[in-house]
N, C-alpha and C. Protein backbone atom coordinates (compact mmCIF):
# COMPACT_ATOMS: atom_id res chain seq x y z
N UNK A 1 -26.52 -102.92 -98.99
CA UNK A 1 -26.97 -101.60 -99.22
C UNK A 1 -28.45 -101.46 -98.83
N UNK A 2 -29.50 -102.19 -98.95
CA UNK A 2 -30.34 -102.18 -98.87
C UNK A 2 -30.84 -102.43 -97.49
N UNK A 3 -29.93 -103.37 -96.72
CA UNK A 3 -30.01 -102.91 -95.06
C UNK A 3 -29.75 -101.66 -94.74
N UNK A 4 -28.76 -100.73 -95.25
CA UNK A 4 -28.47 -99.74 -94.60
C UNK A 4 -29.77 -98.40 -95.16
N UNK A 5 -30.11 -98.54 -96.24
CA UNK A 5 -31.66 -98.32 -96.78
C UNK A 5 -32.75 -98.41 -95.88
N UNK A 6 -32.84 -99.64 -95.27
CA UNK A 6 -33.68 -100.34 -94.33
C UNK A 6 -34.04 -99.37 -92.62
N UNK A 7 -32.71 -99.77 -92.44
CA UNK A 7 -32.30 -98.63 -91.35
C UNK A 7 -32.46 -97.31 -91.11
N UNK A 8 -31.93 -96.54 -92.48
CA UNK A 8 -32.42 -95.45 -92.51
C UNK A 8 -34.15 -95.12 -92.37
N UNK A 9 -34.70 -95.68 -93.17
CA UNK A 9 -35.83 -95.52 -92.99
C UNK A 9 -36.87 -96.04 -91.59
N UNK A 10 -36.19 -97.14 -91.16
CA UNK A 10 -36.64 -97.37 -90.22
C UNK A 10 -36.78 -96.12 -88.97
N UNK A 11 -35.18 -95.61 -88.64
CA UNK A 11 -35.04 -94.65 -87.66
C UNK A 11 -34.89 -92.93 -88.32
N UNK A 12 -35.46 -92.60 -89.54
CA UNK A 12 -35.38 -91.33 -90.04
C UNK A 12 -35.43 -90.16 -88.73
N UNK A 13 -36.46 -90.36 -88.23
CA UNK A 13 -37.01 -89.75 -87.35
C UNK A 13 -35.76 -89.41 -86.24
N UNK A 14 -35.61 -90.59 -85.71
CA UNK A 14 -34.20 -90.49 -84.20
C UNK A 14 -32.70 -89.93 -85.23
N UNK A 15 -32.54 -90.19 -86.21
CA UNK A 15 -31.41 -89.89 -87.11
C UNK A 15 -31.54 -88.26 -87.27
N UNK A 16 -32.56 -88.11 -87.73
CA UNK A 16 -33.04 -86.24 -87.70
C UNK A 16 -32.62 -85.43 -86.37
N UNK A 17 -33.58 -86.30 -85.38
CA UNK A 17 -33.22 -85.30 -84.02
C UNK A 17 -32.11 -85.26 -83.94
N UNK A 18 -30.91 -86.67 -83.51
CA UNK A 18 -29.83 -86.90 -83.04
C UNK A 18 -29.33 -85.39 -84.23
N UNK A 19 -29.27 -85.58 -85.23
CA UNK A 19 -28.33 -84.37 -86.27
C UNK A 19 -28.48 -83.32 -86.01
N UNK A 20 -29.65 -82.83 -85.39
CA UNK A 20 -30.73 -81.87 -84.88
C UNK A 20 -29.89 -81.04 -83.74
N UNK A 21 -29.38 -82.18 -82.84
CA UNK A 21 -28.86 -81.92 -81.16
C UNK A 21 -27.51 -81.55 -81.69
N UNK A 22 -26.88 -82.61 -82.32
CA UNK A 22 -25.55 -82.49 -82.62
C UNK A 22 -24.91 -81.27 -82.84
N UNK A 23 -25.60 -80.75 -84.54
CA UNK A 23 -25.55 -79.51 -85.06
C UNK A 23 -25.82 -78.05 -83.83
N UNK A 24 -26.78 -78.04 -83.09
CA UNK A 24 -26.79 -77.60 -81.83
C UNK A 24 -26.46 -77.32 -80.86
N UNK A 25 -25.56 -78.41 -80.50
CA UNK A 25 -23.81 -78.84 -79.90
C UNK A 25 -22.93 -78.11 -80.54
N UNK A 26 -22.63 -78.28 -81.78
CA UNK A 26 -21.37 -77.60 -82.46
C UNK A 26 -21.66 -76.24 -82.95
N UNK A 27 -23.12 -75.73 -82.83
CA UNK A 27 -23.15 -74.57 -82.79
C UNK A 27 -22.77 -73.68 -81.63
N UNK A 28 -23.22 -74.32 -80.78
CA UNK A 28 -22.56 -73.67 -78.92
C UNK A 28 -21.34 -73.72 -79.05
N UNK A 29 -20.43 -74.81 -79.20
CA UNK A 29 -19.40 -75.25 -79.50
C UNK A 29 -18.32 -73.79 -79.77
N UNK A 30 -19.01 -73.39 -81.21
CA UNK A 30 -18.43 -72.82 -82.26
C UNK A 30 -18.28 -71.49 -81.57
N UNK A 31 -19.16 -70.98 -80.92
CA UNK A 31 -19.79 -69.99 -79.93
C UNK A 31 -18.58 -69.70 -79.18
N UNK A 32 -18.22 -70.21 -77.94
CA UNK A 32 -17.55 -70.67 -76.97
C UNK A 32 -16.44 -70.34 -77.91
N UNK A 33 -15.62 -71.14 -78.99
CA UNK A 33 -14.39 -71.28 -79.40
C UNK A 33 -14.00 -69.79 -79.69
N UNK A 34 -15.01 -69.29 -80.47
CA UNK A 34 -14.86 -67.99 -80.89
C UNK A 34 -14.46 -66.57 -79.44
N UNK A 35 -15.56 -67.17 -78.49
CA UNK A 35 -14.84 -65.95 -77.40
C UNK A 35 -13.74 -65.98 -77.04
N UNK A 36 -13.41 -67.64 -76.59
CA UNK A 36 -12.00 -67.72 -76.30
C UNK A 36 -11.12 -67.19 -77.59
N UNK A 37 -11.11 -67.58 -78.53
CA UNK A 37 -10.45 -67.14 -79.81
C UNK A 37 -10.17 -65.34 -79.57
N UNK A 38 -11.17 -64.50 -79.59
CA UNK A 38 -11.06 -63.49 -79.53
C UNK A 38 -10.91 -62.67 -77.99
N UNK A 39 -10.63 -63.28 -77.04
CA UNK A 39 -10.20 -63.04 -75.64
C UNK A 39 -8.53 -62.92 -75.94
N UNK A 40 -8.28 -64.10 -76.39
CA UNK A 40 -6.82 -63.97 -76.95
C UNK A 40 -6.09 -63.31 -77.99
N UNK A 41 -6.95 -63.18 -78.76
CA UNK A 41 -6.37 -62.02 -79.65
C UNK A 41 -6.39 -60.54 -78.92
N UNK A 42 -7.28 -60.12 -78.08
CA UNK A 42 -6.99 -59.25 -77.34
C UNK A 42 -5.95 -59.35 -76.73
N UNK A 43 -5.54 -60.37 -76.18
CA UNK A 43 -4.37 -60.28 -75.26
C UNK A 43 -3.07 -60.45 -76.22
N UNK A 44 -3.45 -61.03 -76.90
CA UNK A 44 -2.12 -60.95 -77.82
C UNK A 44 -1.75 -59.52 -78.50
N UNK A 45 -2.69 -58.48 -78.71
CA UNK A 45 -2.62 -57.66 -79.25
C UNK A 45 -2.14 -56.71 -78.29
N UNK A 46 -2.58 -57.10 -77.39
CA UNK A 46 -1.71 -56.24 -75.74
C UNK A 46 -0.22 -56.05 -75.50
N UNK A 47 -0.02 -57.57 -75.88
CA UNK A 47 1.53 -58.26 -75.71
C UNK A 47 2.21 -57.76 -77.17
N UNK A 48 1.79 -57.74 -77.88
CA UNK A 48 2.17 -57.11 -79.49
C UNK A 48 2.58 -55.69 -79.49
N UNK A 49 1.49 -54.98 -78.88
CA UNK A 49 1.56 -53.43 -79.10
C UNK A 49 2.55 -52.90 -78.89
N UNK A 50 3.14 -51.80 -79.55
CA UNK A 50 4.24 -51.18 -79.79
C UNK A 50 5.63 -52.01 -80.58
N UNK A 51 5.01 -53.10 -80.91
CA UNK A 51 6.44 -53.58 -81.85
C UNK A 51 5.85 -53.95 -83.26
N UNK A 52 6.92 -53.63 -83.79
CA UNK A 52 6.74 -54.00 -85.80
C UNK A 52 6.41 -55.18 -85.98
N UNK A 53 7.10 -56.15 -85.40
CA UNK A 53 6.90 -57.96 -85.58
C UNK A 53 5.77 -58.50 -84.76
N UNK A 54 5.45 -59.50 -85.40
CA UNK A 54 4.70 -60.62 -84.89
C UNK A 54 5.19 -61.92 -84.49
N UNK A 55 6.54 -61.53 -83.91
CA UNK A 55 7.57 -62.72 -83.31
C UNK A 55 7.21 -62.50 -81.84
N UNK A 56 6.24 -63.67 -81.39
CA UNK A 56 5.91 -63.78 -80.10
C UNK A 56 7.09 -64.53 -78.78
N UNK A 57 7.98 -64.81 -79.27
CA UNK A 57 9.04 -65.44 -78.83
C UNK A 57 10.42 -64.29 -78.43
N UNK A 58 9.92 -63.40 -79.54
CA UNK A 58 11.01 -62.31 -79.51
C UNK A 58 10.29 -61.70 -78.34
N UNK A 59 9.56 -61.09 -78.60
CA UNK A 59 8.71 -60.63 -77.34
C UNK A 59 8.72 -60.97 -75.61
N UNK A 60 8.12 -62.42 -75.84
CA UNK A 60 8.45 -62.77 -74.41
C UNK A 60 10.01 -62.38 -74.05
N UNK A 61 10.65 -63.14 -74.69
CA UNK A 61 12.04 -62.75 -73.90
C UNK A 61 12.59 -61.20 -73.60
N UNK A 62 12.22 -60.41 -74.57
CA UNK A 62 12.53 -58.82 -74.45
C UNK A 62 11.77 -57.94 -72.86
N UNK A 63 10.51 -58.72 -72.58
CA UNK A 63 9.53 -58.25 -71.70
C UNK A 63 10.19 -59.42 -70.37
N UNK A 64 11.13 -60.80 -70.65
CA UNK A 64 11.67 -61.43 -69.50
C UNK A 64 13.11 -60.83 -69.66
N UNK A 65 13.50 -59.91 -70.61
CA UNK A 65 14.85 -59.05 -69.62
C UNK A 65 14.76 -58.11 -68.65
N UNK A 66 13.21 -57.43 -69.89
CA UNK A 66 12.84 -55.94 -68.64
C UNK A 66 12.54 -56.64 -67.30
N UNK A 67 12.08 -57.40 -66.82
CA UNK A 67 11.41 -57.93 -65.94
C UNK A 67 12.57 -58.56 -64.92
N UNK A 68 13.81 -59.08 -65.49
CA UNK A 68 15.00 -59.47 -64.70
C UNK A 68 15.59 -57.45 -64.42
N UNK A 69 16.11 -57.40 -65.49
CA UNK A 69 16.30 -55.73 -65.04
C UNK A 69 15.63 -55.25 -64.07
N UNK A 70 14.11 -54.81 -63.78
CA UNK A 70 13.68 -54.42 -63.40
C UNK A 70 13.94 -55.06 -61.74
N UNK A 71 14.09 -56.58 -61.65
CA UNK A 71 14.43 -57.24 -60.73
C UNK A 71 15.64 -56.52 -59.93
N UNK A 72 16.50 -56.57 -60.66
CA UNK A 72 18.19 -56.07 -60.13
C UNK A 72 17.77 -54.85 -59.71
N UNK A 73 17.25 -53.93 -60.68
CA UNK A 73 17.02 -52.63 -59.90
C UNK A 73 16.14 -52.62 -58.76
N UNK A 74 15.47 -53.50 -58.44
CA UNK A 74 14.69 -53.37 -57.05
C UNK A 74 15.75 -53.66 -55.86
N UNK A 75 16.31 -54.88 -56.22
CA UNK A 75 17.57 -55.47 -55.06
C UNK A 75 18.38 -54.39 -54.69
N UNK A 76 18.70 -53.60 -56.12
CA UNK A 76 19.81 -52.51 -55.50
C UNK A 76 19.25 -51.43 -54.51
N UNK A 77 17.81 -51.18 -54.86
CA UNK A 77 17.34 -49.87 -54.66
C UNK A 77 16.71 -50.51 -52.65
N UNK A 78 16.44 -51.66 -52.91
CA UNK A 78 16.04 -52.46 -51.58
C UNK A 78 17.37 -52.10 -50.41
N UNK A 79 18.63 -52.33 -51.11
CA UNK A 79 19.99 -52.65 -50.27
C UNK A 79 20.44 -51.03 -49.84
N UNK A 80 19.93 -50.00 -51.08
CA UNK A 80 20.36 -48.73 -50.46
C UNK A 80 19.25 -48.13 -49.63
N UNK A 81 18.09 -48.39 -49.50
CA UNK A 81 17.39 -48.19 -48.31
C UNK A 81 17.63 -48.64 -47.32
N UNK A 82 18.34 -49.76 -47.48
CA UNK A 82 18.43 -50.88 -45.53
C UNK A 82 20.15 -50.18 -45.40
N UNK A 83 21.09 -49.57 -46.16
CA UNK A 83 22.42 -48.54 -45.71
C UNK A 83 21.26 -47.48 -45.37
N UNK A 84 20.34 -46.60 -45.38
CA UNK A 84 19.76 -45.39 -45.15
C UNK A 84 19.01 -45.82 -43.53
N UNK A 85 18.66 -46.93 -43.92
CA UNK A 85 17.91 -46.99 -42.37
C UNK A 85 18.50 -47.14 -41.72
N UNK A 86 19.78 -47.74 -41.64
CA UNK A 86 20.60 -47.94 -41.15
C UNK A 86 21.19 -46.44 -40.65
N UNK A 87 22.07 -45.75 -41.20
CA UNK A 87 22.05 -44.79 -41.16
C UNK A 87 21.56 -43.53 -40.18
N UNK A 88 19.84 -43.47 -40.79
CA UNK A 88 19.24 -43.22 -39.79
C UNK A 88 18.80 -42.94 -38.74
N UNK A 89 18.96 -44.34 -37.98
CA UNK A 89 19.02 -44.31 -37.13
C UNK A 89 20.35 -43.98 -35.99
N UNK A 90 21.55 -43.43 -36.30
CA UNK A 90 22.20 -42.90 -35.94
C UNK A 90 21.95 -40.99 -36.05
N UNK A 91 21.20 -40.82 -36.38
CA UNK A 91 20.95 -39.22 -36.75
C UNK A 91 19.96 -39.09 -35.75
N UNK A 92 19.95 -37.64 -35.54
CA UNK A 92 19.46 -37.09 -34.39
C UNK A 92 17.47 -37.16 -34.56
N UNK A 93 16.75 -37.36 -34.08
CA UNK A 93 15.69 -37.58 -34.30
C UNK A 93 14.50 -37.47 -33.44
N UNK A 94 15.21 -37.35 -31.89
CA UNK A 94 14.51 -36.50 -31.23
C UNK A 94 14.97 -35.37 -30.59
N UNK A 95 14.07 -34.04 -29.81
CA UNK A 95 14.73 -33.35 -29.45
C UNK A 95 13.75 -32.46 -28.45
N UNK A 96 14.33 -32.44 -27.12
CA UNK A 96 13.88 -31.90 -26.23
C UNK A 96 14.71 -30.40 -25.50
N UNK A 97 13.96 -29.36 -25.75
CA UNK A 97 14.60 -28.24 -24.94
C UNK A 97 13.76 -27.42 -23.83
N UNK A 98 14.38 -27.02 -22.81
CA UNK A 98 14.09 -26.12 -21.95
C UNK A 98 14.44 -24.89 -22.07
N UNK A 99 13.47 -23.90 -21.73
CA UNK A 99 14.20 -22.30 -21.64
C UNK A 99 13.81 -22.20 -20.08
N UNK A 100 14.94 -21.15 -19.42
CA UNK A 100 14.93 -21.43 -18.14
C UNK A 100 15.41 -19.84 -17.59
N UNK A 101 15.05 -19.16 -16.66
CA UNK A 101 15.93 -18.04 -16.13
C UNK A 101 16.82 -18.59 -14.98
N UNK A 102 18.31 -18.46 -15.40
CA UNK A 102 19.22 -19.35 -14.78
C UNK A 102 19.46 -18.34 -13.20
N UNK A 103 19.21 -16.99 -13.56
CA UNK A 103 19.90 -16.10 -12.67
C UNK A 103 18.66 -15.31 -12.31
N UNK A 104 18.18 -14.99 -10.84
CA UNK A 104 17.56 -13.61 -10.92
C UNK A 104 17.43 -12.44 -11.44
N UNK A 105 18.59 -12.25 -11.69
CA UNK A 105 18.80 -10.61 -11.86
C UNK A 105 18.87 -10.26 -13.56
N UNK A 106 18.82 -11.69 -14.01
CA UNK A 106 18.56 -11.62 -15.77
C UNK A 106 17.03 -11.55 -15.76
N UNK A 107 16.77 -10.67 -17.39
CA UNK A 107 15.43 -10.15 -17.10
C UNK A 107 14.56 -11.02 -17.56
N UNK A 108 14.55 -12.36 -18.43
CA UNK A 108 13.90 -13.24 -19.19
C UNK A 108 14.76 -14.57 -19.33
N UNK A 109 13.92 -15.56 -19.89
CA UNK A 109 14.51 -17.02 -20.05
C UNK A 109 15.58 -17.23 -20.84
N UNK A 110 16.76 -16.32 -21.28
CA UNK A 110 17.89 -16.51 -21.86
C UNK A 110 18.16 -17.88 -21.68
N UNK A 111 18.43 -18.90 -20.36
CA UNK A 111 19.40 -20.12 -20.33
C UNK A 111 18.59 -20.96 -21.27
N UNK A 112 18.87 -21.96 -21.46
CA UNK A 112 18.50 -23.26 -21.91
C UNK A 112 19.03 -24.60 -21.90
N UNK A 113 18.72 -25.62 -21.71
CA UNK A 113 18.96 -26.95 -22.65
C UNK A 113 18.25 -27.67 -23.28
N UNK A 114 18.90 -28.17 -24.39
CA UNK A 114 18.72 -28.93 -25.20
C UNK A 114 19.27 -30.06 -25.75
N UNK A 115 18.30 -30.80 -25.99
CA UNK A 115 18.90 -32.82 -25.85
C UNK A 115 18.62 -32.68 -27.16
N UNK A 116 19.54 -33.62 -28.11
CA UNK A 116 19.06 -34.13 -29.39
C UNK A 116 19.82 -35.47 -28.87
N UNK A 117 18.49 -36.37 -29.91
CA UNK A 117 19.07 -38.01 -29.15
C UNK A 117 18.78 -38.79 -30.48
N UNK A 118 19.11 -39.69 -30.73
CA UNK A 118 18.81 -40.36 -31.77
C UNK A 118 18.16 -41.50 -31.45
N UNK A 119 17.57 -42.56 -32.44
CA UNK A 119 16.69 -43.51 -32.14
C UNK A 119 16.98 -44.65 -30.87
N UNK A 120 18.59 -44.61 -30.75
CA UNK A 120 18.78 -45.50 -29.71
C UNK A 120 18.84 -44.78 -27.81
N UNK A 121 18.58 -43.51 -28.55
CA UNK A 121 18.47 -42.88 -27.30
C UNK A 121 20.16 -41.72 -26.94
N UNK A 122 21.21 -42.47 -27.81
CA UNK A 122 22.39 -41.40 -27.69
C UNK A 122 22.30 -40.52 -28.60
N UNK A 123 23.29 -39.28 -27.62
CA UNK A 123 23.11 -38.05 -28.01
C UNK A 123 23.94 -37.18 -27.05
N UNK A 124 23.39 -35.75 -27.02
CA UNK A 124 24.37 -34.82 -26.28
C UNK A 124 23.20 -34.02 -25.89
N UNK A 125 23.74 -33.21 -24.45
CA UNK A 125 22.86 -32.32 -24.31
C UNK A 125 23.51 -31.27 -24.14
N UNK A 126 23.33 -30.02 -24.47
CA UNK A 126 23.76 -28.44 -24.95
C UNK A 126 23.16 -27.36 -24.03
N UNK A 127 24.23 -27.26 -22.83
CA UNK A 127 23.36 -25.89 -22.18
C UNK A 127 23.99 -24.87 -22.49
N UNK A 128 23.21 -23.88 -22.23
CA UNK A 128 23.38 -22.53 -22.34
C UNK A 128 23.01 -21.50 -20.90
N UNK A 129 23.96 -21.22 -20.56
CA UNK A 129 23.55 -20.32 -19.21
C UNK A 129 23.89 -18.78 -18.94
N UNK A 130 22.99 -17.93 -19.34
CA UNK A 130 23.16 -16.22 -19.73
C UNK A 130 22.77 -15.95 -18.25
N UNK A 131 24.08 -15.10 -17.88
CA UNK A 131 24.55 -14.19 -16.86
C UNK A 131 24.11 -12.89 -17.48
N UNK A 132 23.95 -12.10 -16.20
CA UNK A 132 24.06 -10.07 -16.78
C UNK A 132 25.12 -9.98 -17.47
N UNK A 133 26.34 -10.74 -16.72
CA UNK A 133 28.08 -10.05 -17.53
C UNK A 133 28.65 -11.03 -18.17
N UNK A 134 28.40 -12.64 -18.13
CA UNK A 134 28.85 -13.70 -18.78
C UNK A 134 27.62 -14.69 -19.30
N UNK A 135 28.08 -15.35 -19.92
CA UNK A 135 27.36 -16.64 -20.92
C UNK A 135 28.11 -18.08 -20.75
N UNK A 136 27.73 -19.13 -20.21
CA UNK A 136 28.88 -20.47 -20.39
C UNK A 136 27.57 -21.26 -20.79
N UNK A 137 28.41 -22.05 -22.16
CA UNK A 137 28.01 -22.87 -23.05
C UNK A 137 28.84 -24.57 -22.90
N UNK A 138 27.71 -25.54 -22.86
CA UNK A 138 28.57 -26.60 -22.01
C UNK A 138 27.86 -27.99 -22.84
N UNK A 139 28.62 -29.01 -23.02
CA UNK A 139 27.63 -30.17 -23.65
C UNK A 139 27.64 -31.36 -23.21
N UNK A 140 26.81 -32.06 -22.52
CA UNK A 140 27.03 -33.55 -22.03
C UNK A 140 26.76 -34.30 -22.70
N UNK A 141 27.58 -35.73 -22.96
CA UNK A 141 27.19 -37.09 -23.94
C UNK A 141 26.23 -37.32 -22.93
N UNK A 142 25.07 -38.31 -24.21
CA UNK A 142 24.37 -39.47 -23.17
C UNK A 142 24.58 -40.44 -24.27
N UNK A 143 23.94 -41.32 -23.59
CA UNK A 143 24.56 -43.01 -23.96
C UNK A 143 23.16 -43.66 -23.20
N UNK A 144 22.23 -44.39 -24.51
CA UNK A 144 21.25 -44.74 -23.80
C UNK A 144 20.43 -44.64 -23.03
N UNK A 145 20.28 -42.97 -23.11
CA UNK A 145 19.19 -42.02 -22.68
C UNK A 145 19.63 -41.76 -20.56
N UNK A 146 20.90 -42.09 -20.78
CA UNK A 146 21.29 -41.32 -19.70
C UNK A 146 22.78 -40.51 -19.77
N UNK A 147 23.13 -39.82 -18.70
CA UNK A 147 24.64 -39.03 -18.94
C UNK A 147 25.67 -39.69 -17.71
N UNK A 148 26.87 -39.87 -18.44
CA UNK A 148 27.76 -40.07 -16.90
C UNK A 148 28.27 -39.02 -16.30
N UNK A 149 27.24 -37.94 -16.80
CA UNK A 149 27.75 -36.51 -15.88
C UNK A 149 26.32 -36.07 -15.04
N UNK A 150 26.57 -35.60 -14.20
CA UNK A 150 25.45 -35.29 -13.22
C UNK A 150 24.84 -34.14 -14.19
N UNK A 151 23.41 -34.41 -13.69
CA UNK A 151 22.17 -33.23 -15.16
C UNK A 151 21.46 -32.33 -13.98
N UNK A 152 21.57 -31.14 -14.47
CA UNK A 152 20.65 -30.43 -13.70
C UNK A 152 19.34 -30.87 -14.16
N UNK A 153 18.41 -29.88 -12.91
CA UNK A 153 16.94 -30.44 -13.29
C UNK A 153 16.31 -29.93 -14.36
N UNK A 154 16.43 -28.96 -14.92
CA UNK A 154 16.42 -28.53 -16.75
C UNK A 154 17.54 -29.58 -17.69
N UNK A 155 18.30 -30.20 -17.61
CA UNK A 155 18.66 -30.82 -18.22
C UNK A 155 18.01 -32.10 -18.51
N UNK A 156 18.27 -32.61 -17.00
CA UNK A 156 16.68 -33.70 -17.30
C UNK A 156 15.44 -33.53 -17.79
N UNK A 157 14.78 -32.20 -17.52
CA UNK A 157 13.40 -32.26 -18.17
C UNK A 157 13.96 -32.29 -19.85
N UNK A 158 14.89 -31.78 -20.39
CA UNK A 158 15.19 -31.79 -21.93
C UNK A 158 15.29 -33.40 -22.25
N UNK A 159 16.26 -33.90 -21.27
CA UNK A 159 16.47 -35.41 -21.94
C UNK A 159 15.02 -36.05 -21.87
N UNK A 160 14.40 -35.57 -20.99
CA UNK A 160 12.79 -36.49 -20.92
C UNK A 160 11.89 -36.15 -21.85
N UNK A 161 12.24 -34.86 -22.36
CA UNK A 161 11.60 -34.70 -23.24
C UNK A 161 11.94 -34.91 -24.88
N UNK A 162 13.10 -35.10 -24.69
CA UNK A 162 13.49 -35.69 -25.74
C UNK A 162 13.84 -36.96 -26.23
N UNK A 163 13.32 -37.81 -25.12
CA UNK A 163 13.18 -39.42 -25.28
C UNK A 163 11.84 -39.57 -25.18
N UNK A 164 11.00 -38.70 -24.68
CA UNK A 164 8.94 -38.61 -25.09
C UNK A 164 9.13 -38.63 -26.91
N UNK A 165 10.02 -37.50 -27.26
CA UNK A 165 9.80 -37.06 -28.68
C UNK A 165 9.00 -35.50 -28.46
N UNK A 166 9.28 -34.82 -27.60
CA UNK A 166 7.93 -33.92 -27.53
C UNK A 166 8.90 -32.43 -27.16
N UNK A 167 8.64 -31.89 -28.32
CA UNK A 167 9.19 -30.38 -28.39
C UNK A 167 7.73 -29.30 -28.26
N UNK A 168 7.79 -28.81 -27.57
CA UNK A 168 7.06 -27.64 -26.71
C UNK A 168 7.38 -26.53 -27.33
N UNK A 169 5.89 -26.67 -28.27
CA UNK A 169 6.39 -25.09 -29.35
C UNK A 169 5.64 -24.10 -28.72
N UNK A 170 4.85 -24.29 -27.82
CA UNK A 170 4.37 -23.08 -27.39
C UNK A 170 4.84 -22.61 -25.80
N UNK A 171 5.86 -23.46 -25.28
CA UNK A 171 6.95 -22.69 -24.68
C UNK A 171 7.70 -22.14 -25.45
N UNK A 172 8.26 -22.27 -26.18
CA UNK A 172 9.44 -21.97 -27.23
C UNK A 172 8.74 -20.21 -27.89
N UNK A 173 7.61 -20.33 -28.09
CA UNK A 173 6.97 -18.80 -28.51
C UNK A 173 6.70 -18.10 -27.38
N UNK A 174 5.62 -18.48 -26.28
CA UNK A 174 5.37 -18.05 -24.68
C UNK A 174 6.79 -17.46 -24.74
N UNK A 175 8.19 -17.99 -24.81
CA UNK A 175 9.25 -16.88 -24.38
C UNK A 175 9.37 -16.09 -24.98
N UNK A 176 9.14 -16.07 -27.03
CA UNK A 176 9.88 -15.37 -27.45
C UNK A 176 8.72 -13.86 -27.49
N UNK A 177 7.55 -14.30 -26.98
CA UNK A 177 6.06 -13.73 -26.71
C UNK A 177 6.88 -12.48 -25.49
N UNK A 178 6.91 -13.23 -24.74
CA UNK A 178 7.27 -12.44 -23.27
C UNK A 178 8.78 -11.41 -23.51
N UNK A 179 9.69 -11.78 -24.12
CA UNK A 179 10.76 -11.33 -25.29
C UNK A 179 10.22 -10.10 -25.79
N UNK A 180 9.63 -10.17 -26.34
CA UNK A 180 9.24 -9.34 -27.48
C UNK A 180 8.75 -7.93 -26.81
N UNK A 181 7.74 -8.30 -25.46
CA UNK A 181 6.55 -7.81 -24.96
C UNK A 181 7.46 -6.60 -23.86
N UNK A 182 8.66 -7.10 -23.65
CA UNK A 182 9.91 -6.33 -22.48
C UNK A 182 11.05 -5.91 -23.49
């Protein structure tokens, strides 16, 4: 006992500081534990909110059904977009028309054609040809942005313009302008 007496007194001094640092240490320590401590109670209180219990187990799993649910409903909602695009692209999506005076003796651009084509380029083209005393209405397939029927040269400018994508709205008024004006 009296060694350890000895000792003490010998190193009071280094025994002080060292308790000094220590206490100092576990005050930072304590510091630190506490933010983390209360970082997580925030988050736990996040994960908590809106339920009566404090069954954190119940929880996770209720928030890993929504989360599988929520899964399935994406797959489904993924699979009926790729049937729509699909789809889609069979629907008409571009469309090129001409107005044209087919006949002299008609007083304005009555004729026309018009291409509607879809993304792969098939489609039909739709003329219209106004006589003084008759009208003939006529429609050619195309197939890959051409026809196996011979195209007049208004027919072609429609299919060209309807494989550009480019509808000409201010031809389309310019007639109904000049229309209006006679």
């Amino acid at each position: 006992m009296e060694n350890i007496l000895l000792f003490v007194e010998e190193f009071s001094a280094s025994i002080i500081i060292g308790s000094v640092i220590l206490n100092l240490l576990l005050i930072l320590l304590m510091i630190i534990n506490y933010a983390i401590t209360s970082n997580l109670k925030d988050k736990y209180k996040k994960l908590v909110k809106g339920t009566s219990g404090k069954n954190i187990e119940g929880i996770l799993m209720e928030h890993l059904t929504r989360v599988e649910t929520i899964h399935d409903d994406m797959q489904s909602i993924n699979r009926k977009i790729d049937i729509l695009d699909n789809r889609i692209s069979f629907c008409v999506q571009k469309v090129g028309i001409i107005r044209y005076n087919a006949f002299q003796d008609t007083g304005s651009d009555l004729s026309f054609s018009i291409a509607f084509l879809n993304n792969n380029n098939d489609g039909i083209i739709i003329t219209g040809i106004h006589g003084r005393s008759e009208s003939y209405s006529y429609a050619k397939p195309v197939k890959s942005g051409k026809s196996s029927y011979s195209l007049s040269v208004e027919e072609l400018q429609a299919l060209e313009r309807a494989k550009a994508n480019v509808l000409d709205h201010t031809e389309i008024q310019g007639s109904r302008s000049s229309k209006e004006a006679s």
